[in-house]
Protein backbone atom coordinates (compact mmCIF):
# COMPACT_ATOMS: atom_id res chain seq x y z
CA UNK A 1 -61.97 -18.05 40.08
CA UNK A 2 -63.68 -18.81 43.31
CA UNK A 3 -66.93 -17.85 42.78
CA UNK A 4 -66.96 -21.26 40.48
CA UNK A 5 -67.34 -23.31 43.75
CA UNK A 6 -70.53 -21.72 44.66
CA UNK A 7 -72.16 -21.73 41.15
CA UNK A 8 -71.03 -25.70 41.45
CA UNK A 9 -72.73 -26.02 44.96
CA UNK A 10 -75.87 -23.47 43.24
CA UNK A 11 -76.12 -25.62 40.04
CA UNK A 12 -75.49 -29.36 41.75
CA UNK A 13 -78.27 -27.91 44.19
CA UNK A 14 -80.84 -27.14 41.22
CA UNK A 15 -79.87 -30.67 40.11
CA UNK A 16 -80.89 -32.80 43.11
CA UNK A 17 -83.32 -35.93 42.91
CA UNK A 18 -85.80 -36.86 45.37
CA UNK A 19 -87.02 -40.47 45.35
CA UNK A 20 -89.99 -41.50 46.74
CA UNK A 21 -90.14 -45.15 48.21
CA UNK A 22 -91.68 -46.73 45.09
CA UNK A 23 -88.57 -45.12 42.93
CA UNK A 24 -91.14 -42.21 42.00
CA UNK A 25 -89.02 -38.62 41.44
CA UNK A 26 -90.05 -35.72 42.91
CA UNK A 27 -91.69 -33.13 40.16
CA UNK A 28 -88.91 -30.17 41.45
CA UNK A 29 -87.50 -28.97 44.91
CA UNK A 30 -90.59 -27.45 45.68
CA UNK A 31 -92.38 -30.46 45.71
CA UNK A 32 -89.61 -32.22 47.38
CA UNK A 33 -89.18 -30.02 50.12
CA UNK A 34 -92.90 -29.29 50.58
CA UNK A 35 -92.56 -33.25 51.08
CA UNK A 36 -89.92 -33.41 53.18
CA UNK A 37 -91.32 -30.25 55.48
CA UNK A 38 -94.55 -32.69 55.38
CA UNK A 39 -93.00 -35.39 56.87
CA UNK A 40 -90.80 -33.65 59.86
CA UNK A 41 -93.77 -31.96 61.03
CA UNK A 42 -95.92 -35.11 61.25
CA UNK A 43 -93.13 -36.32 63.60
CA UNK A 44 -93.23 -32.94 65.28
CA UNK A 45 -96.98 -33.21 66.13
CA UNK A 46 -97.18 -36.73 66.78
CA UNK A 47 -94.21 -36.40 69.63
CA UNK A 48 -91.91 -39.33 67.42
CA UNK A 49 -87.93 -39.37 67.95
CA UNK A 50 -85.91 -38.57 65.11
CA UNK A 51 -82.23 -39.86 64.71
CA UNK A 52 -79.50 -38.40 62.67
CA UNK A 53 -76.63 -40.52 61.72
CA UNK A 54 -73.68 -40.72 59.54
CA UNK A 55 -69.88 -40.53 59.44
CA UNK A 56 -66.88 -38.64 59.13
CA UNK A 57 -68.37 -35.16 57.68
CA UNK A 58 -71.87 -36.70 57.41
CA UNK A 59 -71.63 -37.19 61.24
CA UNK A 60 -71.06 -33.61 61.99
CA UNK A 61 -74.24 -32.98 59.94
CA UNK A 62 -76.08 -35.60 62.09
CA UNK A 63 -75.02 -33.88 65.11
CA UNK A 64 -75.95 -30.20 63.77
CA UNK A 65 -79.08 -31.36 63.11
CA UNK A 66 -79.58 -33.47 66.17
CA UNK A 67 -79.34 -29.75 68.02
CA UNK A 68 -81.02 -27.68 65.45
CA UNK A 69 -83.97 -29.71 64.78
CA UNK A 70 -83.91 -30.46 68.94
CA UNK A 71 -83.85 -26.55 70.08
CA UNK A 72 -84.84 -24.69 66.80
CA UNK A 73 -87.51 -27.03 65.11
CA UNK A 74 -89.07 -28.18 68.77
CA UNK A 75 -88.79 -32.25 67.93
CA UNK A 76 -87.43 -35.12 69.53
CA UNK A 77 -83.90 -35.81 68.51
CA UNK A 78 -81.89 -38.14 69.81
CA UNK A 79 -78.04 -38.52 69.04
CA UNK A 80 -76.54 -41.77 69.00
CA UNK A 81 -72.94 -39.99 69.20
CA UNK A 82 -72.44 -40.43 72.70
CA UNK A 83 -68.82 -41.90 72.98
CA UNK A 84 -69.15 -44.38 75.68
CA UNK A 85 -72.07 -45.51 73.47
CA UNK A 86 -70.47 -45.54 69.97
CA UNK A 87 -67.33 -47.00 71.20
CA UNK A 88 -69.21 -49.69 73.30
CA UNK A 89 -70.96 -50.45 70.21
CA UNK A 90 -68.16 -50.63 67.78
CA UNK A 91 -65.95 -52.87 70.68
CA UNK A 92 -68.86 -55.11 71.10
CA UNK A 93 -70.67 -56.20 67.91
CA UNK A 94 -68.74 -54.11 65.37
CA UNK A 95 -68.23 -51.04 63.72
CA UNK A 96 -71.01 -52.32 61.36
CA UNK A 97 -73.51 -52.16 63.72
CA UNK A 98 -73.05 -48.73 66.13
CA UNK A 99 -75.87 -47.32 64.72
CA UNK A 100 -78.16 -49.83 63.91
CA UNK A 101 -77.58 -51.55 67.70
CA UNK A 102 -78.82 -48.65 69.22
CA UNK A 103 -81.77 -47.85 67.40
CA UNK A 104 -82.81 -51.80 67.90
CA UNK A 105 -83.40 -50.53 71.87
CA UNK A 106 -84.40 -46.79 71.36
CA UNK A 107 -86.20 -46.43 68.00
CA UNK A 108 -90.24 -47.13 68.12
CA UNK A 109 -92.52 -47.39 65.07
CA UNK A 110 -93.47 -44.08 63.14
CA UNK A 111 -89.94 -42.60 64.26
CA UNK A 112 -87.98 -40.37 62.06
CA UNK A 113 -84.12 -41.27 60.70
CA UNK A 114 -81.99 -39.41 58.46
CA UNK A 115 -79.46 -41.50 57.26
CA UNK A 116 -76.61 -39.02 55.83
CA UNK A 117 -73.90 -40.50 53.52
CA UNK A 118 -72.38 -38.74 51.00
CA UNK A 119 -71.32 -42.43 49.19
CA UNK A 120 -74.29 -43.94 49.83
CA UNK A 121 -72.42 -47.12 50.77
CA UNK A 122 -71.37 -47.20 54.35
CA UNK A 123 -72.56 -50.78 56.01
CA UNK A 124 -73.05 -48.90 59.30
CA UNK A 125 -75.55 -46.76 57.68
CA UNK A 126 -77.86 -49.49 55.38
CA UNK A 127 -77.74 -51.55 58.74
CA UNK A 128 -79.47 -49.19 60.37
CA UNK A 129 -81.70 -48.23 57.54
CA UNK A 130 -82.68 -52.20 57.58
CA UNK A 131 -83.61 -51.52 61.75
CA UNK A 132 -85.57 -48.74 60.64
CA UNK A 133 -87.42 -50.40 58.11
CA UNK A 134 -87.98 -53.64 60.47
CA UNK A 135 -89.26 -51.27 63.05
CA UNK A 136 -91.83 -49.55 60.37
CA UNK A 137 -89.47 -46.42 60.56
CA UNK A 138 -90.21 -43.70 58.63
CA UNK A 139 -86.62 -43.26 56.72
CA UNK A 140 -84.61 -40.18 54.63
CA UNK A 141 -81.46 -41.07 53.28
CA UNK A 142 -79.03 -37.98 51.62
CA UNK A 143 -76.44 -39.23 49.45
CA UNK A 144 -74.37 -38.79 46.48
CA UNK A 145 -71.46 -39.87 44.01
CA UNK A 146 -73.03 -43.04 41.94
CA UNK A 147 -76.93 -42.65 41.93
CA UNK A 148 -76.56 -46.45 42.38
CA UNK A 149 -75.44 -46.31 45.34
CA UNK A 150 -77.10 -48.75 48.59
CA UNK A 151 -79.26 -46.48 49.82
CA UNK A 152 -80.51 -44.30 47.44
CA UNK A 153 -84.09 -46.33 47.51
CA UNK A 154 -83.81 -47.57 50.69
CA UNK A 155 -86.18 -44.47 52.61
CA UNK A 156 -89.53 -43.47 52.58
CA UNK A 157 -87.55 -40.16 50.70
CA UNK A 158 -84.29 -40.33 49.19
CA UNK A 159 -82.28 -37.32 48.27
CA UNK A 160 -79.93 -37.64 46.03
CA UNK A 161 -77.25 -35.37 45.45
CA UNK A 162 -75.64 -36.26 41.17
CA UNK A 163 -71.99 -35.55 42.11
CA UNK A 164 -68.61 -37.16 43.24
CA UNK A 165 -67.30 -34.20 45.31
CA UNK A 166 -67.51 -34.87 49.39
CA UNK A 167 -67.31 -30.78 49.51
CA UNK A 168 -70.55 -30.29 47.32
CA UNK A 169 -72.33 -33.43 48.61
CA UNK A 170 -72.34 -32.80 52.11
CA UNK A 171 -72.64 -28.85 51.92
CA UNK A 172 -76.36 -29.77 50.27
CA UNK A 173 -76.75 -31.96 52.49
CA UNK A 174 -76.41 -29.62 54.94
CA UNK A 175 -78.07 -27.04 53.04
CA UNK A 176 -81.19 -28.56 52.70
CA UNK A 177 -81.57 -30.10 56.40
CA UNK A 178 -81.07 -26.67 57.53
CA UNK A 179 -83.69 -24.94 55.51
CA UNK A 180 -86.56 -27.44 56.65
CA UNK A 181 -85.44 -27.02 60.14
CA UNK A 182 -85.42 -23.48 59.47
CA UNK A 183 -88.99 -23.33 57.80
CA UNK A 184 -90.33 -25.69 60.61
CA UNK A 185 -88.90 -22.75 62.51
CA UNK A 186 -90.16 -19.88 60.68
CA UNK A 187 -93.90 -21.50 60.61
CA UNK A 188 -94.47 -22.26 64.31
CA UNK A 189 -92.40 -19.95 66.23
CA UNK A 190 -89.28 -20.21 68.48
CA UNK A 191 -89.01 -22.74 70.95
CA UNK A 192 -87.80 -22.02 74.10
């Protein structure tokens, strides 16, 4: 009975659709994470920030990764989940906005930000991807439930997850930001 969740998370995992910016689908999750891998390490070696961000259990991601990809995969990461910050933010211009403020005064061109939301639909989140894209951003959005949803084209890659479960959704999500963190790992060492 409850091995059926895991052959759900195994076959909605096998399923997944990568998006190029022109709408173009990855071939299979080699190519998509050979992709993906591709584009992390060109932030690594250039020395470009990279920003996590999204909410509820999409913002627990964010700040996993923000730590992982920081101390494991030896990049730049910044978190915008300060609380002063986020709470300044919200108070100030808007819930809307605490993500995309920020990155209007930290983000540079050529920097890296993963845009996590399992709907696809939060305003807070396609506000910042519009920063990003102003700012000549390189941009990966994760999401899920209608393949419709606003940001599934909005990033240089989109991953797409074909499901309307938040458990499934943002376990992939998680899933697959790990294991390029981990392989940027594996590849180049440690860092200390």
């Amino acid at each position: 009975m409850y091995i059926e969740y895991l052959k759900k998370i195994i076959y909605y995992l096998e399923e997944i659709q990568v998006y190029n910016q022109n709408g173009i689908i990855c071939k299979n999750y080699e190519e998509a994470m050979q992709k993906l891998i591709d584009l992390f390490s060109v932030s690594k070696k250039n020395g470009k920030q990279v920003f996590f961000i999204g909410n509820g259990g999409s913002a627990a991601i964010a700040s996993h990764m923000t730590a992982d990809f920081m101390k494991n995969g030896g990049m730049k990461t910044y978190s915008l989940y300060d609380n002063s910050v986020t709470t300044c933010m919200g108070n100030d211009y808007g819930y809307e906005y605490i993500f995309s403020r920020p990155l209007e005064f930290l983000a540079n061109k050529e920097d890296l930000l993963v845009a996590i939301s399992s709907s696809g639909n939060s305003q807070n989140i396609v506000n910042a991807i519009e920063v990003a894209q102003r700012k000549k951003m390189k941009i990966v959005t994760l999401s899920g439930f209608q393949k419709e949803n606003r940001i599934n084209r909005m990033g240089t890659y989109n991953i797409y997850i074909p499901i309307s479960h938040y458990g499934i959704v943002e376990s992939i999500h998680n899933l697959i930001l790990q294991q390029i963190v981990d392989t940027i790992m594996e590849r180049d060492g440690e860092c200390l």
